[in-house]
Protein backbone atom coordinates (compact mmCIF):
# COMPACT_ATOMS: atom_id res chain seq x y z
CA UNK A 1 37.73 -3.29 -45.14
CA UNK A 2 34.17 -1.69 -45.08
CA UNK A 3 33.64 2.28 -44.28
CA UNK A 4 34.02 3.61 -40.97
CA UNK A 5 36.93 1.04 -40.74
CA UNK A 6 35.16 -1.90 -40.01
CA UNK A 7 36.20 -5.47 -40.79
CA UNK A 8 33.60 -7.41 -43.22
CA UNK A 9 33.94 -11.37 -42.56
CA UNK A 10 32.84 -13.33 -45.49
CA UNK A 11 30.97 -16.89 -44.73
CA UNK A 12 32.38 -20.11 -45.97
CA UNK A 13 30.21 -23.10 -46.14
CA UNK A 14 26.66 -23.71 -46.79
CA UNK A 15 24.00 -20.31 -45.77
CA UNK A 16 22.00 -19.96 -43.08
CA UNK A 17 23.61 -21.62 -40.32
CA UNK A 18 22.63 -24.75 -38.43
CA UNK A 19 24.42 -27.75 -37.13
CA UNK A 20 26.42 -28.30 -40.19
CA UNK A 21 27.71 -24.37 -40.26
CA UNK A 22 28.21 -25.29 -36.24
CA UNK A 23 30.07 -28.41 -36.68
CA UNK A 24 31.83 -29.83 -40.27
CA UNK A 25 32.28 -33.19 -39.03
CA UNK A 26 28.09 -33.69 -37.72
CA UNK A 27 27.70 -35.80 -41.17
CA UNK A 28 30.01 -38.25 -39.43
CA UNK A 29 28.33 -38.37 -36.09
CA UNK A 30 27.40 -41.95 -35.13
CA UNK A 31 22.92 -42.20 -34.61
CA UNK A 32 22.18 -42.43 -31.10
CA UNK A 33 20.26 -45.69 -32.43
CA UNK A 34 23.76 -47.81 -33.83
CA UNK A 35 25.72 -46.52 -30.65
CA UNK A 36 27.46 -49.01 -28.66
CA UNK A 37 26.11 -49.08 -24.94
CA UNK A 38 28.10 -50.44 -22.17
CA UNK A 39 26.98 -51.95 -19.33
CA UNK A 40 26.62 -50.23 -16.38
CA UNK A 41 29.64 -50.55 -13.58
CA UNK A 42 28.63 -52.68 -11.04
CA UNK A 43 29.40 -51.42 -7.12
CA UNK A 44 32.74 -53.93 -6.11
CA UNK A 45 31.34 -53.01 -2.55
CA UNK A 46 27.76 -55.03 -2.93
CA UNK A 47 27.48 -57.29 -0.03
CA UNK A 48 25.04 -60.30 0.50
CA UNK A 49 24.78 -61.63 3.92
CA UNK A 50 24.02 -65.20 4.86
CA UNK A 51 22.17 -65.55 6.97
CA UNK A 52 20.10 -62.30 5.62
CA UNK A 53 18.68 -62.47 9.10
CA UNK A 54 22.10 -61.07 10.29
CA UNK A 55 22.90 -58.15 7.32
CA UNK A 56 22.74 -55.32 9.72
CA UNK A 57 24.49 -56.90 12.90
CA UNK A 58 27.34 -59.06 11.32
CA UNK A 59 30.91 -57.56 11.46
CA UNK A 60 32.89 -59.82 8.43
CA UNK A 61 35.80 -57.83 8.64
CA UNK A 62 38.35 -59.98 9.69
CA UNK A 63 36.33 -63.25 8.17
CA UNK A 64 38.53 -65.30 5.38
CA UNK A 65 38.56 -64.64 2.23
CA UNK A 66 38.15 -67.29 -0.49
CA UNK A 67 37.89 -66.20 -4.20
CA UNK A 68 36.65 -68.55 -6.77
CA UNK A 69 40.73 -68.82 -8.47
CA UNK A 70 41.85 -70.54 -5.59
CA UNK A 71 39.51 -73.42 -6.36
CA UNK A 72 39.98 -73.29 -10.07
CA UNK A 73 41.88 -75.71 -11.64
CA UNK A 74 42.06 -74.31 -14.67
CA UNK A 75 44.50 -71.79 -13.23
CA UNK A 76 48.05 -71.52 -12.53
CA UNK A 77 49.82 -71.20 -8.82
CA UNK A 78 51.00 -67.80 -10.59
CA UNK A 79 47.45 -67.33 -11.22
CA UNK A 80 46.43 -67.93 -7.56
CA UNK A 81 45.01 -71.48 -7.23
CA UNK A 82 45.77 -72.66 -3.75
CA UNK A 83 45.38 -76.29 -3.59
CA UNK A 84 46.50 -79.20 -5.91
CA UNK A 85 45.22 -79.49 -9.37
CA UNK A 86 44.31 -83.24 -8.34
CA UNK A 87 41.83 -81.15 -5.56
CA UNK A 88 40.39 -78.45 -7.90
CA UNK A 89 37.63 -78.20 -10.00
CA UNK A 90 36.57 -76.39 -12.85
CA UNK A 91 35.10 -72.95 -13.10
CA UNK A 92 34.08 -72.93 -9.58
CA UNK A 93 31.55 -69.71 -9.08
CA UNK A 94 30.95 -67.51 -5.64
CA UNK A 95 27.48 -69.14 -5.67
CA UNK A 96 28.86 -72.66 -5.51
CA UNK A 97 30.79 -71.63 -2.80
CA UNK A 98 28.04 -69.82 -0.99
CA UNK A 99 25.36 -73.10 -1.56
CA UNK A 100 28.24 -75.49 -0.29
CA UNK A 101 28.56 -73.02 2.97
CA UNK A 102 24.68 -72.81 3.19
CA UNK A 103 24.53 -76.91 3.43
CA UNK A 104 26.78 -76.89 6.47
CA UNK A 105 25.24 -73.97 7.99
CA UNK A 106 28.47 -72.17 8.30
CA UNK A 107 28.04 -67.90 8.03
CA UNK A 108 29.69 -65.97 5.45
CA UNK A 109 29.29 -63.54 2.96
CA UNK A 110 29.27 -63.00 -0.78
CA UNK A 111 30.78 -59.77 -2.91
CA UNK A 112 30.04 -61.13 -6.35
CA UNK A 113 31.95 -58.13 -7.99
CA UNK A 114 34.79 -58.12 -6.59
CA UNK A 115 38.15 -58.71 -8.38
CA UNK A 116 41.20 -60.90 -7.33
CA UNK A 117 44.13 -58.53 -8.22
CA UNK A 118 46.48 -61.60 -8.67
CA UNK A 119 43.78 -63.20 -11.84
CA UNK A 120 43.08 -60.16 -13.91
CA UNK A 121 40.84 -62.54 -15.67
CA UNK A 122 38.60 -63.22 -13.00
CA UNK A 123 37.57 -59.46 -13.01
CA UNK A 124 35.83 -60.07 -15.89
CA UNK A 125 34.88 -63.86 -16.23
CA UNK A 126 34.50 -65.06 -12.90
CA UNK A 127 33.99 -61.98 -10.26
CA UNK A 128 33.49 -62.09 -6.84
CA UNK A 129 34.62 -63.53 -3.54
CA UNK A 130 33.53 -65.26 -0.26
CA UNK A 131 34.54 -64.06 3.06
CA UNK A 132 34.19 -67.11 5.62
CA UNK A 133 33.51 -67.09 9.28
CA UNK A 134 36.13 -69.45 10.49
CA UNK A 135 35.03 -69.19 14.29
CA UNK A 136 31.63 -70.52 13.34
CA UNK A 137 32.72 -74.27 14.04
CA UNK A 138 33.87 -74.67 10.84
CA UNK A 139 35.65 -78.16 11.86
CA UNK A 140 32.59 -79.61 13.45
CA UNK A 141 30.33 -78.96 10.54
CA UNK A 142 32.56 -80.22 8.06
CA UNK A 143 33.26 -82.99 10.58
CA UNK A 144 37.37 -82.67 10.14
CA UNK A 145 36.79 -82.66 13.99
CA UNK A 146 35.22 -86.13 13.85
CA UNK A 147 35.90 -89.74 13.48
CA UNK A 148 34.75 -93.13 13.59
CA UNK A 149 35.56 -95.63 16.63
CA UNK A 150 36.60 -98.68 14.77
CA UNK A 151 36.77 -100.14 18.23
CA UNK A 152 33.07 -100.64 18.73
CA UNK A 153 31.36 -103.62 18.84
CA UNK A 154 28.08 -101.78 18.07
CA UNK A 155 26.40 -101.59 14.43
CA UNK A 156 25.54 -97.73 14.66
CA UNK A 157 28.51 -96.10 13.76
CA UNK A 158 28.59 -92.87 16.00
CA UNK A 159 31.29 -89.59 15.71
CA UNK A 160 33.46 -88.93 18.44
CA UNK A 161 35.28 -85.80 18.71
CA UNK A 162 38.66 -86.43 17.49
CA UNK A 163 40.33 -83.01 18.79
CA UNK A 164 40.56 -81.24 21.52
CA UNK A 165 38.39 -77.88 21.66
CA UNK A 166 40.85 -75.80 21.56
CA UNK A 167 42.52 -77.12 18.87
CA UNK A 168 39.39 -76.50 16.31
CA UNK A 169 40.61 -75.07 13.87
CA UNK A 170 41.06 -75.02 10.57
CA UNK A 171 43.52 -73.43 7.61
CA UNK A 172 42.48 -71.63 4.47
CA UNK A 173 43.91 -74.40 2.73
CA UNK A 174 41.93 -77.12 3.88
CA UNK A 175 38.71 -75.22 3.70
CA UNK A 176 39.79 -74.56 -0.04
CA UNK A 177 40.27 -78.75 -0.49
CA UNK A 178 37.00 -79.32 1.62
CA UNK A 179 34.35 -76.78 -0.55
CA UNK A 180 35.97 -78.49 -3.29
CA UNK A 181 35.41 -81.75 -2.61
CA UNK A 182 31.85 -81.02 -2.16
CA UNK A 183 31.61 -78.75 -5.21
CA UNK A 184 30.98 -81.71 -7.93
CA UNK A 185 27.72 -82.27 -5.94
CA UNK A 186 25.84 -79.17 -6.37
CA UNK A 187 22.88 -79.09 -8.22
CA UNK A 188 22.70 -75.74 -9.17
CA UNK A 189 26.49 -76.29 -10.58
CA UNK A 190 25.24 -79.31 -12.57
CA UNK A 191 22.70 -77.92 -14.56
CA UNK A 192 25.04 -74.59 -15.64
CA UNK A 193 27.74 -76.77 -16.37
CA UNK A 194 25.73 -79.33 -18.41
CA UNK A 195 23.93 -75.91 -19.86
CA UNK A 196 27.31 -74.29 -20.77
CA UNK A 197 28.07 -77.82 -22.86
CA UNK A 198 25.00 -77.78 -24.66
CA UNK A 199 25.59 -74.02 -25.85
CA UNK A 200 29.10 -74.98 -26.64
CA UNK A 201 27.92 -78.16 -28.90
CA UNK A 202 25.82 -76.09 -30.49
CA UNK A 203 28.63 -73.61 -31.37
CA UNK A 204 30.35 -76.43 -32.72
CA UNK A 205 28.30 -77.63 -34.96
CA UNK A 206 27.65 -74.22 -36.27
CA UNK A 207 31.28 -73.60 -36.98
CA UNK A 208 31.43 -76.86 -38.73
CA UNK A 209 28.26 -76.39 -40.70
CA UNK A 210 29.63 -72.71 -41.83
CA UNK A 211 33.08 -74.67 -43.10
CA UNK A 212 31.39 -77.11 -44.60
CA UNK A 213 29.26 -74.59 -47.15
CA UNK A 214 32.75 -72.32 -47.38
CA UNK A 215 34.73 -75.72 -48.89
CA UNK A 216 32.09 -76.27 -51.10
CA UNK A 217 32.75 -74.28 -54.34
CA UNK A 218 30.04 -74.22 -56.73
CA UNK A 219 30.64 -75.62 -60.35
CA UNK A 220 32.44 -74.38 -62.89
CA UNK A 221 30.19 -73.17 -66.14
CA UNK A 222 30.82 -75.00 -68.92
CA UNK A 223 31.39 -72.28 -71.76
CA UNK A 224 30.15 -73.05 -75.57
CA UNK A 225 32.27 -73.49 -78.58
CA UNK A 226 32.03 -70.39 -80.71
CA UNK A 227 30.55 -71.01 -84.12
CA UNK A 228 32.64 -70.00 -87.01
């Protein structure tokens, strides 16, 4: 204890201060150039409109929801896939939806972030939903309201309305089996999918080039006979 009864604290650690008197452990701090930077959170609440025309007038609350899982045959019933395997496709997206919805002229919407709680997988792989305006004529413009009169003796075939107005309508189901039938068509599908095969052929051969040069030991020197 100094005079006058004060208290004399001695210093441990390097003199004259700074960040490493501050801190022990800033030696181990990580360079803000080799941090790892995620991506920013996309909003789940994003909402594109077709068609754009009506984004400020459309109420889609009580439109049907179809997320890309129910399509997928790549996933279980547990999973959420809604129709047969034999109906499904693979890795259906929201924008395959959307363009198959856009051909028929039928009005929906697209949320491309959100989540289906039941596929935690989806979150992360394939995000996003479609929310369908079944009162649009949805029947009529994928003609399940039509058929063909085999009856007619003349060579143009021509639709006739094969239900009665107010019986257009159509389940979830069946819209699920119709986008999907019409899914395999999509141009914009075509070239990702035939994309995402060339990037996974090159992957393969990669893999197999990189086992073929680790099974490949070099040889052995041959050591010389010591001389006596």
């Amino acid at each position: 204890m100094a005079k006058g009864g004060r208290v004399r604290i001695k210093q441990h650690g390097p003199k004259g201060g700074g960040a490493a008197a501050l801190n022990p452990m800033a030696d181990l701090a990580i360079p803000p150039d080799e941090m790892i930077h995620l991506p920013p959170k996309h909003d789940p609440n994003t909402t594109h409109v077709w068609p754009m025309t009506q984004t400020f007038s459309l109420d889609y609350k009580r439109f049907t929801t179809i997320y890309p899982t129910y399509l997928d045959s790549k996933k279980s019933t547990k999973q959420g896939r809604r129709i047969a395997i034999a109906d499904a496709v693979e890795q259906p997206f929201v924008t395959d939806i959307s363009e198959v919805l856009q051909k028929f002229n039928i009005r929906h919407v697209i949320q491309p972030f959100k989540g289906y709680p039941r596929d935690i997988e989806s979150r992360w792989y394939n995000p996003g939903r479609v929310l369908v305006d079944m009162d649009d004529g949805v029947p009529l413009k994928l003609g399940l309201a039509l058929k063909f009169d085999e009856n007619s003796d003349s060579d143009d075939e021509i639709p006739i309305l094969d239900m009665e107005e107010d019986d257009l309508k159509v389940t979830k189901k069946q819209l699920c089996r119709e986008i999907a039938k019409r899914l395999p068509g999509i141009a914009s599908r075509i070239q990702r999918l035939a994309e995402d095969a060339r990037k996974k052929e090159e992957e393969d051969e990669k893999a197999k080039e990189a086992q073929r040069k680790k099974s490949v030991r070099p040889p052995k020197r041959r050591q010389g006979k010591k001389k006596k």
